[in-house]
Each structure stands twice: as C-alpha cells, then as structure tokens.
Protein backbone atom coordinates (compact mmCIF):
# COMPACT_ATOMS: atom_id res chain seq x y z
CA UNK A 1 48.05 3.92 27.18
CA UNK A 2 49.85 2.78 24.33
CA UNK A 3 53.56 4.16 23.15
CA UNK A 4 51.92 6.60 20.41
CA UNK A 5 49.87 8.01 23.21
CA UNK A 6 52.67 9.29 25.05
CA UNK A 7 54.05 13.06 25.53
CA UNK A 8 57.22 12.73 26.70
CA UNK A 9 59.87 10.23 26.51
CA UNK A 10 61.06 11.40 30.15
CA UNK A 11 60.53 12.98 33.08
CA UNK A 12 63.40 13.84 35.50
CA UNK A 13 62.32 14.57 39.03
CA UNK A 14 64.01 16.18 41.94
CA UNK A 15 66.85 18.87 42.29
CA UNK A 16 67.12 21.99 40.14
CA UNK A 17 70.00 25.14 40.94
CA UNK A 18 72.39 27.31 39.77
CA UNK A 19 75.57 26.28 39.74
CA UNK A 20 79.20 28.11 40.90
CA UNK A 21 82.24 27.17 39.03
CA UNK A 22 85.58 28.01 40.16
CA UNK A 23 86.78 30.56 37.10
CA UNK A 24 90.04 29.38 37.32
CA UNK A 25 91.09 25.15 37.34
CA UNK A 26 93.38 23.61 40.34
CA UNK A 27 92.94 27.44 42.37
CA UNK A 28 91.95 25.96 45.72
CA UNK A 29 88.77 26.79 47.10
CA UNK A 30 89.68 29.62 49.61
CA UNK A 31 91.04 31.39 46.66
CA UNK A 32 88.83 31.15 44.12
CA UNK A 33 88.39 34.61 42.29
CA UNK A 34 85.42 34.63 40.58
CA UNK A 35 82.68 32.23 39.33
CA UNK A 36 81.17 30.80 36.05
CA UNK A 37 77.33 30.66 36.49
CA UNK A 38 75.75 27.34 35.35
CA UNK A 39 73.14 25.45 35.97
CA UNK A 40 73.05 22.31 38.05
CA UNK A 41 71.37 19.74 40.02
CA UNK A 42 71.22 15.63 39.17
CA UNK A 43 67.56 15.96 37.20
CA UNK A 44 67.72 19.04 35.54
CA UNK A 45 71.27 17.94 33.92
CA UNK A 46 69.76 14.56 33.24
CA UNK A 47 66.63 16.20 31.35
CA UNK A 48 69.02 19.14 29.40
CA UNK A 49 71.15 15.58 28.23
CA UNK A 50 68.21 13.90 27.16
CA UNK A 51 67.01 16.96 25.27
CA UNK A 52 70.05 17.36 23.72
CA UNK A 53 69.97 13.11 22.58
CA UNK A 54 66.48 14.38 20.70
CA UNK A 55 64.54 13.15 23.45
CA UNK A 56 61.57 15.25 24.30
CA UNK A 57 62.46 15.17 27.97
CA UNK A 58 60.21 17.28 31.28
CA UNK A 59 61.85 18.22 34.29
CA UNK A 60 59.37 17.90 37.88
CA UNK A 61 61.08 20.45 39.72
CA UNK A 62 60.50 23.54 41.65
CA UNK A 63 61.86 26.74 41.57
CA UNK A 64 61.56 30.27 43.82
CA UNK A 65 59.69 33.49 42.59
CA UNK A 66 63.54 34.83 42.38
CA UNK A 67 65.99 35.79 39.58
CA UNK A 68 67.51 32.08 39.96
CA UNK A 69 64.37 30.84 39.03
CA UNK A 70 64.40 32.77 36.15
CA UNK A 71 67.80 31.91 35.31
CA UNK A 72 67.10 28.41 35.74
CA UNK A 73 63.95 28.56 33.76
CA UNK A 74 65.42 30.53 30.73
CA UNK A 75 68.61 28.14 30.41
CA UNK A 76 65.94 25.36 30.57
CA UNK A 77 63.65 26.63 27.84
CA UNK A 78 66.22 27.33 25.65
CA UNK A 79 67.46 24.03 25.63
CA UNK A 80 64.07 22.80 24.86
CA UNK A 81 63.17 20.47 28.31
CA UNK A 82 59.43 20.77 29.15
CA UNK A 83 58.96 23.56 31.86
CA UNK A 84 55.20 23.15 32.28
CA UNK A 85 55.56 21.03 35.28
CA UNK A 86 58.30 23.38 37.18
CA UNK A 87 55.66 25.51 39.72
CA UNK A 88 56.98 28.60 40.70
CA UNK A 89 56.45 28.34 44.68
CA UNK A 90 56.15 31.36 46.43
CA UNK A 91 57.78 31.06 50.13
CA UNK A 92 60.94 29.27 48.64
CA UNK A 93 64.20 30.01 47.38
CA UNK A 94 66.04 28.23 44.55
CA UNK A 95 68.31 26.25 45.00
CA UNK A 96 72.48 27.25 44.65
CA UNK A 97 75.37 25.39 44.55
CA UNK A 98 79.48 26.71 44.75
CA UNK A 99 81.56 24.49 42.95
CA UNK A 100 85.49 24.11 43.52
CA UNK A 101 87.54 22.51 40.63
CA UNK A 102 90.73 21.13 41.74
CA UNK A 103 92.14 17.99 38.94
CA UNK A 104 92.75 15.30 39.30
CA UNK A 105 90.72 14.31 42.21
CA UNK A 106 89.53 17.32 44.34
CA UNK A 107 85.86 18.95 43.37
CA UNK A 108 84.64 20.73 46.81
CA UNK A 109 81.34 22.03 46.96
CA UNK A 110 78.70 23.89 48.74
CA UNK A 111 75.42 23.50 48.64
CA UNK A 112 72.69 25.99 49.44
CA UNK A 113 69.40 24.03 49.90
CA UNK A 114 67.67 26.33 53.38
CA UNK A 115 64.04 26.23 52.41
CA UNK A 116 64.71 25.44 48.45
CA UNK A 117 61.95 25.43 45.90
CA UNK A 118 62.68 21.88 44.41
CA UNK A 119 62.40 20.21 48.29
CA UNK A 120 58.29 21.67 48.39
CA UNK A 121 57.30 19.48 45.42
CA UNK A 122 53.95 17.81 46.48
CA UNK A 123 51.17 15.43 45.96
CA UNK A 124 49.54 17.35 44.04
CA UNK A 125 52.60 18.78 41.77
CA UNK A 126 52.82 15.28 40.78
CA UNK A 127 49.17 14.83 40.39
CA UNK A 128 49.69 17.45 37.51
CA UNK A 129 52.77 16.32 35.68
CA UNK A 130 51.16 13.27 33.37
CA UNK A 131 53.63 10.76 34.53
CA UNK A 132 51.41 8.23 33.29
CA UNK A 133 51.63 9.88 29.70
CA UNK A 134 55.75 9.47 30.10
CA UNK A 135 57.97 6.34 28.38
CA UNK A 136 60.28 6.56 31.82
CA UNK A 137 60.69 8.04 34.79
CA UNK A 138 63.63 9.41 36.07
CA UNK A 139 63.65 9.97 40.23
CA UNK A 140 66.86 11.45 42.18
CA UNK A 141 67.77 10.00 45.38
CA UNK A 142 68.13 13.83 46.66
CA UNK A 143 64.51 13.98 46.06
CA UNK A 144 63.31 11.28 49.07
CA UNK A 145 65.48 13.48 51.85
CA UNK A 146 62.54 15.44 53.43
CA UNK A 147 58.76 16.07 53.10
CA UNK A 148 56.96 17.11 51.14
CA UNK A 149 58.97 15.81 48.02
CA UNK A 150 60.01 12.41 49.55
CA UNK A 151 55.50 11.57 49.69
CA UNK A 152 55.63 12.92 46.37
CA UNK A 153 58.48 10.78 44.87
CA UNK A 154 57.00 7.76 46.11
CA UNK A 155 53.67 9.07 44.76
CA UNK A 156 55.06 9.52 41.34
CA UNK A 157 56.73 5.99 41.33
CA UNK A 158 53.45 4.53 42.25
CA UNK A 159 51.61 5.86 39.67
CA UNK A 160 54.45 5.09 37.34
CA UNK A 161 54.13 1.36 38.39
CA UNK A 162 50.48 1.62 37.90
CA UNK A 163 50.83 2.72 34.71
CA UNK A 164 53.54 0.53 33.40
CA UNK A 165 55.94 3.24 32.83
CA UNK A 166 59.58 1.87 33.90
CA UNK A 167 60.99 3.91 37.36
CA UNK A 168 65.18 4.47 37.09
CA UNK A 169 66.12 5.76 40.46
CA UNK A 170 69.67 7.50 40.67
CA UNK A 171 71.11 7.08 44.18
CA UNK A 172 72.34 10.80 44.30
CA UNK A 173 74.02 10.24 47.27
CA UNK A 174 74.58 13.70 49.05
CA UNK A 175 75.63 12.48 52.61
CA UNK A 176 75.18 16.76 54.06
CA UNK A 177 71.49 16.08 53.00
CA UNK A 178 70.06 13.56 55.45
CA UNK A 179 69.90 14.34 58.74
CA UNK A 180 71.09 10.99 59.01
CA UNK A 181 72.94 9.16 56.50
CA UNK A 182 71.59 5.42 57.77
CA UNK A 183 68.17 6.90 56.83
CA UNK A 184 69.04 7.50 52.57
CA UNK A 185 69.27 3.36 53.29
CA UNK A 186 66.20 2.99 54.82
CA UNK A 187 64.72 5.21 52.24
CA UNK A 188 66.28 4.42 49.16
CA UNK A 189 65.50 0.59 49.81
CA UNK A 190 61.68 1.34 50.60
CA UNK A 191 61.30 3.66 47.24
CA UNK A 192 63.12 0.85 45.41
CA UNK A 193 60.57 -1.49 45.73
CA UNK A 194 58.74 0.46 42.77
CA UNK A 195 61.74 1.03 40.75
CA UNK A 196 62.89 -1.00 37.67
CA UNK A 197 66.53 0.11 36.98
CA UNK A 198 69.00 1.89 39.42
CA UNK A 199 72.22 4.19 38.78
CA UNK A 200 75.19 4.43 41.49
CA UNK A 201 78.80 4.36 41.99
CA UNK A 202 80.07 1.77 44.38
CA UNK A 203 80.10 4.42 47.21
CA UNK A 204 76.18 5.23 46.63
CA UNK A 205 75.28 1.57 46.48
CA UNK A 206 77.07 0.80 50.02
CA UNK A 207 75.30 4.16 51.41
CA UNK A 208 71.85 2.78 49.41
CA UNK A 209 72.60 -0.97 51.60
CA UNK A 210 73.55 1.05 54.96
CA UNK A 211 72.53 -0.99 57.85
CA UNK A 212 75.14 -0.42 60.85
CA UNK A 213 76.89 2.67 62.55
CA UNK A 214 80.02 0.43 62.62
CA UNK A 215 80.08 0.80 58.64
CA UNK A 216 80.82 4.31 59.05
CA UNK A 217 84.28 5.56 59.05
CA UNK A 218 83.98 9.24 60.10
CA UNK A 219 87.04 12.05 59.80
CA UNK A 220 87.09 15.13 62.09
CA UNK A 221 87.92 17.10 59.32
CA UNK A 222 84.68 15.74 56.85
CA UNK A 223 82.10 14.94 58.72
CA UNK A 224 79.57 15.94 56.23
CA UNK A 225 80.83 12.80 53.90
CA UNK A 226 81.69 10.00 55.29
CA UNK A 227 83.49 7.00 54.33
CA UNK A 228 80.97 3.73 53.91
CA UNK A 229 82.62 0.47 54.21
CA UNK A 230 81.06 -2.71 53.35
CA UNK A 231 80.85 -5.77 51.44
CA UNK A 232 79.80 -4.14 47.86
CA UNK A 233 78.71 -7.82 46.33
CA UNK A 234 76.29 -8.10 49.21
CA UNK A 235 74.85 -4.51 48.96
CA UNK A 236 74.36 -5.21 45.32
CA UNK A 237 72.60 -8.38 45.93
CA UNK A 238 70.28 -6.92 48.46
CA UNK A 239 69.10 -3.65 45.90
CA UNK A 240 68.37 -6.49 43.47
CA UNK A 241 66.43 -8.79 45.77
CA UNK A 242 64.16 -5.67 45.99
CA UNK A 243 63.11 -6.87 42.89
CA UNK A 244 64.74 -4.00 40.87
CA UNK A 245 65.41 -5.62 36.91
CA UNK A 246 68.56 -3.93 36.32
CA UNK A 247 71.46 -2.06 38.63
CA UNK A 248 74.15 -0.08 37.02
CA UNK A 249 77.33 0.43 38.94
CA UNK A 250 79.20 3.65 37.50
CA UNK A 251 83.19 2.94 37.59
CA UNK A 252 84.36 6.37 36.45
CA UNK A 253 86.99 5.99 33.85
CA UNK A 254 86.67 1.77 33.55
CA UNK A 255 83.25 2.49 32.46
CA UNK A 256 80.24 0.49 34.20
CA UNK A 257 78.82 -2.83 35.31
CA UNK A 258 75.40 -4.29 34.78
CA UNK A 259 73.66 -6.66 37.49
CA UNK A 260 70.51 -8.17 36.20
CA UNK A 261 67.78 -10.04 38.75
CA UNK A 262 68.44 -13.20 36.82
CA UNK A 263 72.31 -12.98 37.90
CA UNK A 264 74.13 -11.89 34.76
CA UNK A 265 77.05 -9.82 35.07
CA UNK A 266 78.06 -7.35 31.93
CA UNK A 267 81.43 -5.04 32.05
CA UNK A 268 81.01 -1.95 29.73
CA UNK A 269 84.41 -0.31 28.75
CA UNK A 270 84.48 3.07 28.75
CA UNK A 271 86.32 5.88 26.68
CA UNK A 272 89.63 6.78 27.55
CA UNK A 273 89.89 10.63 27.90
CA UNK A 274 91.68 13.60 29.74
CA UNK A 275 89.38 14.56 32.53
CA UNK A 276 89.13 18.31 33.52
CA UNK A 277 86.70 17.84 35.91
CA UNK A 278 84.10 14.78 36.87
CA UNK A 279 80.87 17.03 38.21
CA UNK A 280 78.25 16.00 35.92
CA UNK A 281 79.25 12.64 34.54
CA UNK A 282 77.08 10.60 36.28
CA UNK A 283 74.20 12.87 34.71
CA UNK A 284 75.84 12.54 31.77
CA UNK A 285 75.66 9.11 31.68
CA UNK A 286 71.93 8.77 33.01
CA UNK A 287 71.13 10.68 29.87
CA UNK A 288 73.30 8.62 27.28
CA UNK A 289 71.37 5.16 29.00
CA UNK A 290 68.02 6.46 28.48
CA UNK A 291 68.41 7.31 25.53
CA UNK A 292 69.56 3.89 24.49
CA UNK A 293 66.58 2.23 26.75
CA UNK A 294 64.01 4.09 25.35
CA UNK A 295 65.12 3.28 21.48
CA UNK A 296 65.24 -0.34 22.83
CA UNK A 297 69.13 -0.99 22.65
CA UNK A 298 70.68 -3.62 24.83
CA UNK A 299 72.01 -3.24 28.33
CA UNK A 300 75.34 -3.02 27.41
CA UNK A 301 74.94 -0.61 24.28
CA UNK A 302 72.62 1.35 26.77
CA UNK A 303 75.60 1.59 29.34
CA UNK A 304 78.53 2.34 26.49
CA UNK A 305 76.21 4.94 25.29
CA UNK A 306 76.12 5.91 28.80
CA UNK A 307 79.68 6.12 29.20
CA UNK A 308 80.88 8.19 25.94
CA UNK A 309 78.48 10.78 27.18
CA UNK A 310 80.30 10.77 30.83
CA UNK A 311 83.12 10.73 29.00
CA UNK A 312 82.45 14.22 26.82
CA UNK A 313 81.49 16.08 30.29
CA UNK A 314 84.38 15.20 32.01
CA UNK A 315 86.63 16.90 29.35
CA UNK A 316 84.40 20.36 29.80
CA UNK A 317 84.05 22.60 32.69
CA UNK A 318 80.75 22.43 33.82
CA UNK A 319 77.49 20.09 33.94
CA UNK A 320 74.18 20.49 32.18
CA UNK A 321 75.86 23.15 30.01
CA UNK A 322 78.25 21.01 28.28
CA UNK A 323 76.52 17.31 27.50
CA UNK A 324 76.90 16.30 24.15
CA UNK A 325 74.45 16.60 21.20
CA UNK A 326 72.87 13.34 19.58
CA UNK A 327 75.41 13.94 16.15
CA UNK A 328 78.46 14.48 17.88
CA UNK A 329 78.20 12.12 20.51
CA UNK A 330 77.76 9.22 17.65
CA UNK A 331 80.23 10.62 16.20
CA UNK A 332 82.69 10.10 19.04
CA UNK A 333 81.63 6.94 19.85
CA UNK A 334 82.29 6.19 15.97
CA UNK A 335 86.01 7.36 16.36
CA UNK A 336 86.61 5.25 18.91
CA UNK A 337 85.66 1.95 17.36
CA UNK A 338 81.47 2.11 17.71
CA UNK A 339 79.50 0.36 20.56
C-alpha cells in the first residue's frame, strides 16, 4: 500500500481516562480542594498532539458504556482524533486518574484502572482498526501489562511489521501496573523485537533492561515505584541490539538523546522554560517527533521538535488539553532561534 493509500498518519494505542487536577498548585495532596477535569492517558494525549500538529491522527482505545466514556469521547471528537476505532465495551469502566501538582518536583497520582475499558482491547479490536492503512504506529508500554490488550499489542505490531508501517513504542513505565515490575522487562524487550523507534526517560529504559531483583532499591514508604539502578549505557545497548533503528532518551529540561543501531550518538537541546508542572511532556514530545518523522525531518529536528512541544506543556496545567497547535508551536521554536 503506497503513502497516497493511507488514512491516517497515526494511530496511538493503549490508555485512555479522565484526568484529576489538583485546582490549586503546590496544595499537597491530602488537601486538595477541588479538581479540574481533563483528559489523560499516554495515547490519547499523544493522538490529541498529533491532531493538533495537522496530523490526521486515530486513537485504539477502549472506553466504558459510562458518562467518562462520553466525556472522553466528546473531548476527543472535538479535537478532531479518529474515534471509529474506540469500542464502547460493555462490562468495563473507564479509566480515571487523580492528579496532585506540587512544583518543582512533586506530581502524586492515583490511578483507577479495576476492570478499565482500554485494558479489554482484543484481537479482534485490532483486526478492525486498519493499521495497515496507517503511516506509524504508536504503542504504549501500559498497553502490554495484562490480557487481553498485551495479545493485541503484539498483534497490532505484527501486522504493522507486515505491512511496513514503522512501530514507536513508548516505555510508559507505570511500576503500580505490573504485578511485577521485572515482567514490563521481559515484556517490553519481547514486543520490541517488532518495533522501529522507542521513547523513554533514563528511569523507563533501566525498568525496559530489568534483569535482577538486586537492581531494585525499594522504600517502605513507595513501594508502588521503585528505584531501578543500573548501568544505563548497557540497558541502552541491549534495547538496540533488539534490532530497534532508533532510541530516544527524554532528559526533561536538557532536552533528549538519540541512539541509532549503527552507533551514532545525537544531543538535542531543549527550550529553557518555567515549568508548572511536567505530567504530559513526554506525550508532548511523542507528538512533536512524529510529526517531524512523518514529514521526513531528521532525527535531531524530529527530537527538537519534540522538545519545544514538552516544553509548551510543562508551562500549562494539564496534559492533552494544553499541547500546542502546529502555528504556535513554530512559532516558538522561531523565537528561540529555529531548529
């Protein structure tokens, strides 16, 4: 199937909820007032940035038959990401999440994932979504935690493969997801072997190369999210002897680092701002690189585009709701000097 044949330019698969905010900045979590209600999860924000870059992006996800859902759906239609392949699945609730904003380095959260909608996506859902008729898929790490979406994820990167249509996996790392946190590793490593490009922070990429017990470093006090220790040149090595093409470390405020297979090392600046709050960058930035992938720009003009869009959402309150628009965001990156 050739480019022109194509329907979308993306499709973002995995998690999908409403999001919490804390109404009020640095009030600590037990004394939060009142919320903002967003929306949230690692695909839907990447598809809502995409759509926003002019990309005509679908989200794979699933939703409850609940007044979420419909909150979920109507935010998502209005931004103008391709609902057709969210099912409505009876038997499941959408997915919630309670946010806690507390600058410069505190963000606690909640999530509320009992029997959620987006975890039931199947064989079958995938079957139906025309990933072969997409330029890229998108998969989040989330989405490999537990059947029947993990059979489905690798399903979709299959057929992706088959099809030529380049797999980015973002390592999502959510350590309260896994029953075990050794098994993202195990997983993440196996589902790599289809994928072409991977997003992570340093922490994901240890937790993505997570071997050992002993690399665990556990506090009474946060069990749920463990510290990963580790050697992170080796981890990095190991992803990309899976044969992934290209692995993109996200450094928060100094920007990002490219490892290609063929051993070439880029460092991408990124865009000095005030942050309010970092939930949502890392989507943020997922959306800014595809953009630049799929209009054929260079890894490191992918990456910088990547990084001026983490950079706008850290400045805002919230996720999905606040990316940046194509025109503003080239705009920005214009004020600061260009690419």
């Amino acid at each position: 199937m050739s480019s022109q044949d194509k329907i979308y330019d993306v499709i973002t698969y995995g998690r999908s909820s409403i999001d919490l905010y804390s109404q009020e900045v640095g009030r600590q979590f037990e004394e939060i007032p009142g919320f903002h209600a967003f929306v949230g999860g690692s695909p839907l924000n990447i598809a809502v940035g995409c759509s926003r870059l002019g990309l005509k992006a679908s989200l794979l996800t699933g939703v409850g038959n609940d007044k979420v859902g419909d909150f979920i759906l109507n935010f998502l239609k209005k931004e103008g990401v391709i609902t057709e392949n969210i099912p409505v699945i009876e038997g499941t609730r959408s997915s919630a999440v309670i946010l806690g904003i507390e600058p410069p380095d505190r963000f606690p959260l909640v999530y509320y994932r009992d029997n959620c909608a987006d975890s039931q996506i199947n064989i079958d859902h995938v079957l139906k979504a025309g990933i072969e008729k997409s330029k890229l898929l998108e998969v989040s790490g989330t989405a490999l935690n537990i059947e029947p979406t993990r059979s489905a994820a690798f399903l979709a990167a299959e057929i992706a493969t088959t099809n030529k249509v380049p797999v980015m996996l973002d390592l999502d790392f959510r350590a309260d997801q896994w029953y075990d946190i050794r098994a993202f590793g195990v997983t993440v490593r196996a589902f790599m072997r289809n994928v072409n490009i991977v997003l992570g922070t340093e922490e994901e990429i240890l937790a993505a190369y997570l071997r050992d017990e002993s690399q665990l470093i556990i506090s009474h006090q946060q069990i749920s999210a463990p510290e990963i220790k580790g050697d992170i040149n080796e981890a990095i090595n190991g992803i990309l002897q899976l044969g992934v093409e290209a692995l993109i470390v996200k450094t928060g405020s100094r920007g990002a680092i490219v490892y290609l297979s063929d051993g070439t090392v880029q460092e991408v600046p990124g865009f000095p701002v005030e942050v309010l709050n970092i939930l949502g960058a890392g989507d943020a930035f997922a959306a800014g690189f595809i953009y630049g992938y799929l209009k054929g720009w260079d890894w490191y003009k992918c990456s910088r585009m990547g990084n001026a869009c983490g950079a706008h959402v850290v400045t805002r309150l919230g996720c999905a709701n606040f990316t940046p628009y194509e025109k503003e965001i080239l705009e920005f990156i214009e004020s600061k000097g260009g690419f």
